[in-house]
PDB file of N, CA and C in Angstrom:
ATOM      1  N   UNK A   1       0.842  -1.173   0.000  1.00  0.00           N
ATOM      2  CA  UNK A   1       0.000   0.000   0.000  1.00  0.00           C
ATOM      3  C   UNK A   1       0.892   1.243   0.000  1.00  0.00           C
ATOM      4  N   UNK A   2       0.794   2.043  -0.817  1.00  0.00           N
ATOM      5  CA  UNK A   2       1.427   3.418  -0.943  1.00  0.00           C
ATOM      6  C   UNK A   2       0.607   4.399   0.042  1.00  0.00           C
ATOM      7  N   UNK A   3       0.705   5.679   0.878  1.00  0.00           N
ATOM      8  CA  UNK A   3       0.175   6.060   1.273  1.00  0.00           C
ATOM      9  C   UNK A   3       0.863   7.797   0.997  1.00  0.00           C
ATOM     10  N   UNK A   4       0.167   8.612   0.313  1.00  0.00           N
ATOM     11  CA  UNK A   4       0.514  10.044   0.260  1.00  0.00           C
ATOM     12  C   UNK A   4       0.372  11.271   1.418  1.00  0.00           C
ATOM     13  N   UNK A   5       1.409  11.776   1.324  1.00  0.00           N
ATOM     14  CA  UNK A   5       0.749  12.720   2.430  1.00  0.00           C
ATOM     15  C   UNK A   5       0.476  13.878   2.357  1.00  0.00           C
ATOM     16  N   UNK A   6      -0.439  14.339   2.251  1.00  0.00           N
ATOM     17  CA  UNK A   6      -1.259  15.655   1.779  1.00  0.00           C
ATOM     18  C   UNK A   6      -1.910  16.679   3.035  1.00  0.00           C
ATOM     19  N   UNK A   7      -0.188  17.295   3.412  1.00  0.00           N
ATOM     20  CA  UNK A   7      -0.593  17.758   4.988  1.00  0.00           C
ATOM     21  C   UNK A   7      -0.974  17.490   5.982  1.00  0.00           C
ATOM     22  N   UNK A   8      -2.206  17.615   6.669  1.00  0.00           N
ATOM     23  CA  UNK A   8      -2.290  17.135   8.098  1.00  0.00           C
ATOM     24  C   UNK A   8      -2.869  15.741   7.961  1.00  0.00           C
ATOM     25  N   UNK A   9      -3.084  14.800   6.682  1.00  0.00           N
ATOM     26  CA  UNK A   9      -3.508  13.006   6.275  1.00  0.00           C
ATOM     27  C   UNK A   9      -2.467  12.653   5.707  1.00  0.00           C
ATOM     28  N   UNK A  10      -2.536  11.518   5.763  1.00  0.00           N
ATOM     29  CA  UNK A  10      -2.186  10.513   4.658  1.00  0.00           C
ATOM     30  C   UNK A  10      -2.691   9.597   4.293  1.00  0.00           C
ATOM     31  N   UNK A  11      -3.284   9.899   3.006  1.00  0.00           N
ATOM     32  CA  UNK A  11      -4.237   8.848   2.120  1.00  0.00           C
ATOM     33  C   UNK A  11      -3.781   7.913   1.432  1.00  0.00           C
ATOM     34  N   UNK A  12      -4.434   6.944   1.002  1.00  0.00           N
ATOM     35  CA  UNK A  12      -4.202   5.859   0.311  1.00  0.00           C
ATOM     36  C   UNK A  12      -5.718   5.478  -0.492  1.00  0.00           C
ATOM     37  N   UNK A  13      -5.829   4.819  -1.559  1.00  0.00           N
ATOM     38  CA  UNK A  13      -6.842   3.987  -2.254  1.00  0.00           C
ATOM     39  C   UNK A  13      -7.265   2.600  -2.095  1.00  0.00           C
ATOM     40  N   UNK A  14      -8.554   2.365  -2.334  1.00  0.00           N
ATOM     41  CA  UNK A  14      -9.084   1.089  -1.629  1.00  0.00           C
ATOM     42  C   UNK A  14     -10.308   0.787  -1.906  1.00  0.00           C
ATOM     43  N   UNK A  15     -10.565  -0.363  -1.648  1.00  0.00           N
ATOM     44  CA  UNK A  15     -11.770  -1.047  -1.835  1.00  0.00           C
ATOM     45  C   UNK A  15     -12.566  -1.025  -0.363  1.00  0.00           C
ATOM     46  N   UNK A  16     -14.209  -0.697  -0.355  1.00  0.00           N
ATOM     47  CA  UNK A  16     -14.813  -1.249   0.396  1.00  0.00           C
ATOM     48  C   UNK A  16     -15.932  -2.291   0.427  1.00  0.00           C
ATOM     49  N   UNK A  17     -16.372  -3.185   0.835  1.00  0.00           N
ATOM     50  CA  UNK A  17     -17.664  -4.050   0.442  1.00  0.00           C
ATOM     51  C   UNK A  17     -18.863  -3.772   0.861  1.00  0.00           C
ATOM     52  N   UNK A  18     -20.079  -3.603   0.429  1.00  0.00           N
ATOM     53  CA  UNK A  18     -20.913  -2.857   1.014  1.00  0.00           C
ATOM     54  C   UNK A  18     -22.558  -4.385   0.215  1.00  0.00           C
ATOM     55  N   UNK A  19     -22.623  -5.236   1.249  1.00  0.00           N
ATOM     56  CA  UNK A  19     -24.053  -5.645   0.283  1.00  0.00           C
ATOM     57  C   UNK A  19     -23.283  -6.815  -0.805  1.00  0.00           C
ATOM     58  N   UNK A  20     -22.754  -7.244  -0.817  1.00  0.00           N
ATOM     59  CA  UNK A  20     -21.682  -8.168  -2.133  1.00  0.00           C
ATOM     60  C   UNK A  20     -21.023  -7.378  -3.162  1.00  0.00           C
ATOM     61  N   UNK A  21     -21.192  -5.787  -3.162  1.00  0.00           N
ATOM     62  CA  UNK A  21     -20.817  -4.645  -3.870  1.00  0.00           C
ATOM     63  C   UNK A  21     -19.775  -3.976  -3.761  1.00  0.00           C
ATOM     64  N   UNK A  22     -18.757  -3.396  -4.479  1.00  0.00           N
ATOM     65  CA  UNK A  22     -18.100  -3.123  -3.663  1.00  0.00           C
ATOM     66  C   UNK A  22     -17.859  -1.379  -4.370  1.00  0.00           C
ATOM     67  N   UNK A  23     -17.363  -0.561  -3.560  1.00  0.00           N
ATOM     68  CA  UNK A  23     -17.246   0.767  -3.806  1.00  0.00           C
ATOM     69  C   UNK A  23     -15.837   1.676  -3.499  1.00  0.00           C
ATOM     70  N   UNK A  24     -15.053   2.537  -4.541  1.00  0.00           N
ATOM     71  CA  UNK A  24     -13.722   3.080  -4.624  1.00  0.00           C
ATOM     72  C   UNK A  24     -13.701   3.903  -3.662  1.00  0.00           C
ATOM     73  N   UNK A  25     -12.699   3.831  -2.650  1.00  0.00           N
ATOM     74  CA  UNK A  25     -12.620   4.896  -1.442  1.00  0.00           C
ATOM     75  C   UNK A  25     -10.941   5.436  -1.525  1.00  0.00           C
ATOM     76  N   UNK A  26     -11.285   6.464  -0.701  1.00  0.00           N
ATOM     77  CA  UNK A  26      -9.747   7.211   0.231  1.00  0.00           C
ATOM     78  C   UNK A  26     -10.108   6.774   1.203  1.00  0.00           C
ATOM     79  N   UNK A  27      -8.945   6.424   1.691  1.00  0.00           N
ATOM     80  CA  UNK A  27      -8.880   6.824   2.833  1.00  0.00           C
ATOM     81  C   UNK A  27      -7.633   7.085   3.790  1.00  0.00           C
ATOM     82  N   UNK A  28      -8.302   7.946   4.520  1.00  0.00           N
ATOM     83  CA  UNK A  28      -8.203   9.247   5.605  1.00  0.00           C
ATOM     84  C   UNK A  28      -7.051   8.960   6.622  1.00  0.00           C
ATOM     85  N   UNK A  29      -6.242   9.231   7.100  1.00  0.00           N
ATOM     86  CA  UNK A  29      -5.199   8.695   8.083  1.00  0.00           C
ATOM     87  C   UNK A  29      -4.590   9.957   8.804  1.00  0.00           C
ATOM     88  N   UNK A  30      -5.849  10.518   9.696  1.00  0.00           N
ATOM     89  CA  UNK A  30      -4.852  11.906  10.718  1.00  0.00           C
ATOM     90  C   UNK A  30      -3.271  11.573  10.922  1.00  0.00           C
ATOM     91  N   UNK A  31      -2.899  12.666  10.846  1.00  0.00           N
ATOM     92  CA  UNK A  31      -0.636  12.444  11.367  1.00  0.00           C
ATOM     93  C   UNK A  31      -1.106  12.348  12.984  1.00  0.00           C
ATOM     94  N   UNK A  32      -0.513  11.976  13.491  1.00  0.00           N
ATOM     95  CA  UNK A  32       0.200  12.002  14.536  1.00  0.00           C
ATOM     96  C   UNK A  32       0.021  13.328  15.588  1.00  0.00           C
ATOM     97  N   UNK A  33      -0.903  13.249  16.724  1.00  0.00           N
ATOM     98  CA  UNK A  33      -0.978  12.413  17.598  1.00  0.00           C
ATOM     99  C   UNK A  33      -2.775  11.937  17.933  1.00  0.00           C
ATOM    100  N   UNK A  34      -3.482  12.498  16.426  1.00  0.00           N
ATOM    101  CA  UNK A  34      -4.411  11.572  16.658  1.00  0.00           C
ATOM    102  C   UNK A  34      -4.244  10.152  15.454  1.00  0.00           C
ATOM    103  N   UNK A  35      -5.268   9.149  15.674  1.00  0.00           N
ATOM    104  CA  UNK A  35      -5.107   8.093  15.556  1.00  0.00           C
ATOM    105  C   UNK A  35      -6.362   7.579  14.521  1.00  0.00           C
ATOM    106  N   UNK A  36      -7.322   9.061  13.778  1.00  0.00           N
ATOM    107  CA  UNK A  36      -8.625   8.871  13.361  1.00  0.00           C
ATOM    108  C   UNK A  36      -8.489   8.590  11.744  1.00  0.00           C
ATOM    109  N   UNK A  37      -8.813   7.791  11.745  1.00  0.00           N
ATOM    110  CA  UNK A  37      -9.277   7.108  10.278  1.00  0.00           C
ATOM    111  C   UNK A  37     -10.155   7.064   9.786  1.00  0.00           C
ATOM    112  N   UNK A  38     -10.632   7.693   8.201  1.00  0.00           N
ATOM    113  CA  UNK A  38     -11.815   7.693   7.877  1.00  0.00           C
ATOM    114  C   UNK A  38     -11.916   7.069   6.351  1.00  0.00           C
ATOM    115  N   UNK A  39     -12.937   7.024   6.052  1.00  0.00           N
ATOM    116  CA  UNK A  39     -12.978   6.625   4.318  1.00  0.00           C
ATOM    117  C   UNK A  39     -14.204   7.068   3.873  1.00  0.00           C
ATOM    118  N   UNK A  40     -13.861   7.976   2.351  1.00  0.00           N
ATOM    119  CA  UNK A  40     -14.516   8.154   1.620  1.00  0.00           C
ATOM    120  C   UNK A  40     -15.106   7.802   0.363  1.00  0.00           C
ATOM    121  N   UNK A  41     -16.615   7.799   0.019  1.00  0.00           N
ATOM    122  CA  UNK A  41     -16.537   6.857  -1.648  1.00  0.00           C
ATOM    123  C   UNK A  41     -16.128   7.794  -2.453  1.00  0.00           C
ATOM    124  N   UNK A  42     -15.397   7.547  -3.511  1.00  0.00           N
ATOM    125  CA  UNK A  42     -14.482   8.047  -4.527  1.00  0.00           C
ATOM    126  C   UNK A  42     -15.972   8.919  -5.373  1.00  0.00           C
ATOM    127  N   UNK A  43     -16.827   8.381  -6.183  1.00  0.00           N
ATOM    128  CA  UNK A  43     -18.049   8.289  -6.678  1.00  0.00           C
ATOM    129  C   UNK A  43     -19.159   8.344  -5.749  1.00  0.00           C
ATOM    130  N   UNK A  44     -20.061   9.289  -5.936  1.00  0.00           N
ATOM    131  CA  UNK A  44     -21.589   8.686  -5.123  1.00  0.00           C
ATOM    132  C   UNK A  44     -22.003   7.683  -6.445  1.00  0.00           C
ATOM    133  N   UNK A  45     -22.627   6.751  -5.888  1.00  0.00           N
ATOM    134  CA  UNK A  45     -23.800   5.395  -6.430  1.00  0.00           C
ATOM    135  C   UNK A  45     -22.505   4.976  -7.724  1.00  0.00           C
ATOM    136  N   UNK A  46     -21.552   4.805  -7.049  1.00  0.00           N
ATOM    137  CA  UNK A  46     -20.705   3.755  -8.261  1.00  0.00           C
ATOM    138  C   UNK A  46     -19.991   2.777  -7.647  1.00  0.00           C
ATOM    139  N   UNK A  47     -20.291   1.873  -8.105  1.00  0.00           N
ATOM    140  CA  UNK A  47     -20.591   0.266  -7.898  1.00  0.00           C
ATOM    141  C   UNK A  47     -19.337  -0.718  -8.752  1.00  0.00           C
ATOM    142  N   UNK A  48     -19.026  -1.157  -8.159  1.00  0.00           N
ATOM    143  CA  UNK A  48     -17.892  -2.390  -9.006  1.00  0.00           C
ATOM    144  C   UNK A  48     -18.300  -3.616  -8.567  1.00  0.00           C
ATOM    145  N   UNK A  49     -18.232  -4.883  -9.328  1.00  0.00           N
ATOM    146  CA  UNK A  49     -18.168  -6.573  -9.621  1.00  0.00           C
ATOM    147  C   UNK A  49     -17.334  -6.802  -8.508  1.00  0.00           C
ATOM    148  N   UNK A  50     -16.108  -6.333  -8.873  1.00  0.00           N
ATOM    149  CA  UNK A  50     -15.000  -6.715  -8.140  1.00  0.00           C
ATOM    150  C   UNK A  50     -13.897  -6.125  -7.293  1.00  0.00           C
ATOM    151  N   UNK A  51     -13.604  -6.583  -6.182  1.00  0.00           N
ATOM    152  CA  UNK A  51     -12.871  -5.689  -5.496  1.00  0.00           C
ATOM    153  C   UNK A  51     -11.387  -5.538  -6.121  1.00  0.00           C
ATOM    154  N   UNK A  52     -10.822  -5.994  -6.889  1.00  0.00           N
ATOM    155  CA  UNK A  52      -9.734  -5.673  -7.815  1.00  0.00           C
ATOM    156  C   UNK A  52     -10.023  -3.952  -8.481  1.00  0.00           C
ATOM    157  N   UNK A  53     -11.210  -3.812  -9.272  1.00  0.00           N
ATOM    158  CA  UNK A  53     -11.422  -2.835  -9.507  1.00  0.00           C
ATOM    159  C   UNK A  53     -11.857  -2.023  -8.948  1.00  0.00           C
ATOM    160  N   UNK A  54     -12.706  -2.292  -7.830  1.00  0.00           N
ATOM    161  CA  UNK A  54     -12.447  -1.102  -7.218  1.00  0.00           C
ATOM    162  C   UNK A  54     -11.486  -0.326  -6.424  1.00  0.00           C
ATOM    163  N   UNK A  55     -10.724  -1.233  -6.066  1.00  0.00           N
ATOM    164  CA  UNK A  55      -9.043  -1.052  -5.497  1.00  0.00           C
ATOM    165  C   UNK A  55      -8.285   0.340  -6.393  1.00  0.00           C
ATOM    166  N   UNK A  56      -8.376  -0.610  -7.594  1.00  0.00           N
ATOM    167  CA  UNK A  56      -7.612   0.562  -8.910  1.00  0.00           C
ATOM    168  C   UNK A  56      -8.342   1.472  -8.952  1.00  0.00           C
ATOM    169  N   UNK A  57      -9.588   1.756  -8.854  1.00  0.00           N
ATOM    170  CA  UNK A  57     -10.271   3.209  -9.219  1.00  0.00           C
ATOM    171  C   UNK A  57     -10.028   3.821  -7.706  1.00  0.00           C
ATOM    172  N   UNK A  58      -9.725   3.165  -6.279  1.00  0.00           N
ATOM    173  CA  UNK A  58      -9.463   3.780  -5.568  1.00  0.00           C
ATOM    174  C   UNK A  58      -8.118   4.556  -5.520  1.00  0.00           C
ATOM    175  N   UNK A  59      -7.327   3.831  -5.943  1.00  0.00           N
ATOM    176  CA  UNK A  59      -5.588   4.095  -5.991  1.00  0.00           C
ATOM    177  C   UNK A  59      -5.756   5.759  -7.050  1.00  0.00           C
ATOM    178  N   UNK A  60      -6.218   4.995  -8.062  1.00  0.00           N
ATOM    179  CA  UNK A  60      -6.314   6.150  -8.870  1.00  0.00           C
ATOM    180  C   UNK A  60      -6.919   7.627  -8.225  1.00  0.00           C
ATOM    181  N   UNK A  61      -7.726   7.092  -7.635  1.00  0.00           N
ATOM    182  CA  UNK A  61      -8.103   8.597  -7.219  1.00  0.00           C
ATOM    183  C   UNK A  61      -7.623   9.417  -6.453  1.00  0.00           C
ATOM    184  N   UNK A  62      -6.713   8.483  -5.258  1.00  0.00           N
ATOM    185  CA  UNK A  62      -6.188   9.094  -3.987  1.00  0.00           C
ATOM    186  C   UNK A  62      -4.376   9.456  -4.634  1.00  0.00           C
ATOM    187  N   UNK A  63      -4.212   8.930  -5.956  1.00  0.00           N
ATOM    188  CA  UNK A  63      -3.187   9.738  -6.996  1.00  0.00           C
ATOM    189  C   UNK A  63      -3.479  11.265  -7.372  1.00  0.00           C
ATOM    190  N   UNK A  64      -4.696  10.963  -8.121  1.00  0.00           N
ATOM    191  CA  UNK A  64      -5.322  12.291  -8.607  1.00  0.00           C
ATOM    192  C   UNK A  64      -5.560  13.527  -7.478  1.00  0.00           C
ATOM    193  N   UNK A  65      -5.980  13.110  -6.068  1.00  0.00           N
ATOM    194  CA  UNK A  65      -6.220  13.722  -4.924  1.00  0.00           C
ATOM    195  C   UNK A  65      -4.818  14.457  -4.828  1.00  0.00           C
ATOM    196  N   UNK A  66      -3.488  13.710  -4.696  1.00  0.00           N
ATOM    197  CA  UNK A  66      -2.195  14.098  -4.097  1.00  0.00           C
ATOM    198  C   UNK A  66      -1.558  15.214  -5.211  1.00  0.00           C
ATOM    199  N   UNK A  67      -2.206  14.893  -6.241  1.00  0.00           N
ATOM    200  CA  UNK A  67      -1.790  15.674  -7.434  1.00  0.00           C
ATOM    201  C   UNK A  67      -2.390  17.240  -7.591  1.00  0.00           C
ATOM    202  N   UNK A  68      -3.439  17.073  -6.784  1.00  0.00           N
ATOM    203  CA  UNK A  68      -4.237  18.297  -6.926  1.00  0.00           C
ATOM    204  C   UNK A  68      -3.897  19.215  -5.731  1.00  0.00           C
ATOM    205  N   UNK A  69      -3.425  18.392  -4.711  1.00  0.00           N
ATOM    206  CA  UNK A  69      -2.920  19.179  -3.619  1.00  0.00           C
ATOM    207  C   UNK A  69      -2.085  19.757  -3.888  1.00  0.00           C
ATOM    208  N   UNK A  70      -0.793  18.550  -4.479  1.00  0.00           N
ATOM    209  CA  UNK A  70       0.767  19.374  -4.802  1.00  0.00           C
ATOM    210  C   UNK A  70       0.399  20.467  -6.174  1.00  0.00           C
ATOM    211  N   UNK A  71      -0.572  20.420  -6.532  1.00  0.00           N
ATOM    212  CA  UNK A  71      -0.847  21.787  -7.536  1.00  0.00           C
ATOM    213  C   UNK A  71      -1.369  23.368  -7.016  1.00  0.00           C
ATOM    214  N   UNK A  72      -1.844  22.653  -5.649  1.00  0.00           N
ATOM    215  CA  UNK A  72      -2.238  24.010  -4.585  1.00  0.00           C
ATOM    216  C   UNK A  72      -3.485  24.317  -4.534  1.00  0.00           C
ATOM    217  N   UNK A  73      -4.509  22.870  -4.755  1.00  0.00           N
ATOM    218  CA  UNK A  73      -5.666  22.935  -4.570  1.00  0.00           C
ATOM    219  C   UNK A  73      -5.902  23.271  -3.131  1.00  0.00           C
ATOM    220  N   UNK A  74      -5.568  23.080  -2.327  1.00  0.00           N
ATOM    221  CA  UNK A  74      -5.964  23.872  -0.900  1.00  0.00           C
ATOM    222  C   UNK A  74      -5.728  24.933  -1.003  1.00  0.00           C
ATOM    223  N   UNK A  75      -4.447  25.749  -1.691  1.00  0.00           N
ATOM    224  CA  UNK A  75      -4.170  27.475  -1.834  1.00  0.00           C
ATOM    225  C   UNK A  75      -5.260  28.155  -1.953  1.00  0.00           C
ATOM    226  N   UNK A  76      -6.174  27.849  -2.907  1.00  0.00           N
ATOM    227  CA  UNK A  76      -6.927  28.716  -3.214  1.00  0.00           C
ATOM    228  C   UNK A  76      -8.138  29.688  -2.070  1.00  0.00           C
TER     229      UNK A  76
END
């Protein structure tokens, strides 16, 4: 697992199962010295077969996320 760090988190991409379904998340990893973990769906109402793919559409996104930070999407 790669995990980016995008200031006060560090995210990573992932699968969750929800129902035999499964759905593309971040997730959330406060620094140090709290301990709170969260996860978000990548997509509202998007759905994958398999947790392989949703893994990759998670990875992908929490790429795209780190990319937008180091571009100074929080600056604004």
């Amino acid at each position: 697992m790669t995990e980016f760090d995008i200031g006060e988190f560090f995210i990573h991409g992932d699968a969750r199962e929800v129902e035999g379904e499964f759905q593309a998340v971040i997730v959330m990893r406060a620094k140090p010295p709290l301990n709170t973990i969260t996860t978000h769906q990548v997509e509202k109402d998007r759905w994958f077969k398999t947790v392989e793919a949703a893994a990759i559409a998670g990875k992908e996104a929490a790429q795209a996320l780190k990319s937008a930070v180091d571009a100074g999407a929080l600056n604004a």
